[in-house]
C-alpha atoms as a PDB file:
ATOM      1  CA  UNK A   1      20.270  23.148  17.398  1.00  0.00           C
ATOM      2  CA  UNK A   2      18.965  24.458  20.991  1.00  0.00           C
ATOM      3  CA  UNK A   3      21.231  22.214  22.498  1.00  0.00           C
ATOM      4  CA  UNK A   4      24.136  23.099  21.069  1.00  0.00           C
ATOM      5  CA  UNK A   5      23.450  26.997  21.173  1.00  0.00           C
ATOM      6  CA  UNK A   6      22.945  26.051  25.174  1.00  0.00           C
ATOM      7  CA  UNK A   7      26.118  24.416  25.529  1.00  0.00           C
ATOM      8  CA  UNK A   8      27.585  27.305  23.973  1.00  0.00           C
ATOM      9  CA  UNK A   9      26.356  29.914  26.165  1.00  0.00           C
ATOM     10  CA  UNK A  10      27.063  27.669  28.846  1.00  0.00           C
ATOM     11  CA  UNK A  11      30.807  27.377  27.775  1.00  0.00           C
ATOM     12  CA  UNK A  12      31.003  31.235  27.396  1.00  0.00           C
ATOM     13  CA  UNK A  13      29.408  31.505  30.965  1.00  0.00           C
ATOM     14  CA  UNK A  14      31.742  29.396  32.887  1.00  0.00           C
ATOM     15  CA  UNK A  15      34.283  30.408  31.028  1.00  0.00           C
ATOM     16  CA  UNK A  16      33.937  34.476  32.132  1.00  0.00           C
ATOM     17  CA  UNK A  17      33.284  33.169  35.622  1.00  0.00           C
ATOM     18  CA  UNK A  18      36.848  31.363  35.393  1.00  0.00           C
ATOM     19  CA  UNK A  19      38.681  33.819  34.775  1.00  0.00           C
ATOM     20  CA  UNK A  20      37.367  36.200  36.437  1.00  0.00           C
ATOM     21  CA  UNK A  21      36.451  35.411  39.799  1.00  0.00           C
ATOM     22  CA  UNK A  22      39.897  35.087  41.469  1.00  0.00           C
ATOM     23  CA  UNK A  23      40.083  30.970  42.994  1.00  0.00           C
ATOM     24  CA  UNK A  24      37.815  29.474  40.393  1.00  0.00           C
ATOM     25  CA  UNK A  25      39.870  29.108  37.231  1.00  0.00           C
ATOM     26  CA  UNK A  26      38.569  25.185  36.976  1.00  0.00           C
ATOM     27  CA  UNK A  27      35.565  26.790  36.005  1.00  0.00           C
ATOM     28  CA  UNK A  28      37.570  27.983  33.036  1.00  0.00           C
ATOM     29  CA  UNK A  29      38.521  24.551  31.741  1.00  0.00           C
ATOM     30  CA  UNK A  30      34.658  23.121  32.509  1.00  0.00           C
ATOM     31  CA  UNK A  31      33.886  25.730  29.735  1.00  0.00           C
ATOM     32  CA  UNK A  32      36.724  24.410  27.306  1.00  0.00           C
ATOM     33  CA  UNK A  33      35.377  21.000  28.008  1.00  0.00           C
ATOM     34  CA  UNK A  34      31.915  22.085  27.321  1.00  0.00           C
ATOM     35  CA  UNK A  35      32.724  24.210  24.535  1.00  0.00           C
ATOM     36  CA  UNK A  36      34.448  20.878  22.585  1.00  0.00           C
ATOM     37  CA  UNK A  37      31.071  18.854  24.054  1.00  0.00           C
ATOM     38  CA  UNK A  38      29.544  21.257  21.696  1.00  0.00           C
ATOM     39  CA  UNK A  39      31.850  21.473  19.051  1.00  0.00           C
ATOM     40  CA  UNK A  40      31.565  17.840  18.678  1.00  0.00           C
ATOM     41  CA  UNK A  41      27.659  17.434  18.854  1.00  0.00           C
ATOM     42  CA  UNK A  42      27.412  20.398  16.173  1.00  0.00           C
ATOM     43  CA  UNK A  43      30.222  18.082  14.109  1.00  0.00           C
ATOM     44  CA  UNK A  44      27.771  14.856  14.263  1.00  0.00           C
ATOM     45  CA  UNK A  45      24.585  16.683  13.492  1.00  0.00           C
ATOM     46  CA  UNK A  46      26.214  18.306  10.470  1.00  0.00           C
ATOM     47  CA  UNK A  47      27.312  15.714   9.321  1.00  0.00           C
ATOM     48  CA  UNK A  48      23.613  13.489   9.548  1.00  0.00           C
ATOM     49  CA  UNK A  49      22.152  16.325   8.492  1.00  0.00           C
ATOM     50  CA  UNK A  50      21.700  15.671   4.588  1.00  0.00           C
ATOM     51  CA  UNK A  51      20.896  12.037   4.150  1.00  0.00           C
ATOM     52  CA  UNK A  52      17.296  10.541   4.665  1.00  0.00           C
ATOM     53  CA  UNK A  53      17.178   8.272   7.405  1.00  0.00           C
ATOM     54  CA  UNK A  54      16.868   4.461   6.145  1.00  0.00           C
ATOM     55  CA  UNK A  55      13.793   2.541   7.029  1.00  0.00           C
END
């Protein structure tokens, strides 16, 4: 869960930067790209989350 809370405050973060430092809009779409990292890693844990791991 800490990871994914970091990769969203990381997305937010580059994302501000992007857009608002003139010259550094890539930074924008790093954030997009981090922000679906973390969509997707949320996605997989929720979706291991219920069942007991086999042995």
């Amino acid at each position: 869960m800490a990871l994914v809370l970091f990769l969203l405050l990381a997305a937010v973060v580059l994302g501000l930067v992007g857009v608002v430092v003139d010259g550094l809009l890539y930074l924008l779409f790093i954030g997009i790209a981090v922000l679906a990292v973390a969509v997707v890693v949320s996605a997989v844990r929720f979706r291991r989350g219920g069942r007991p791991t086999p042995r």
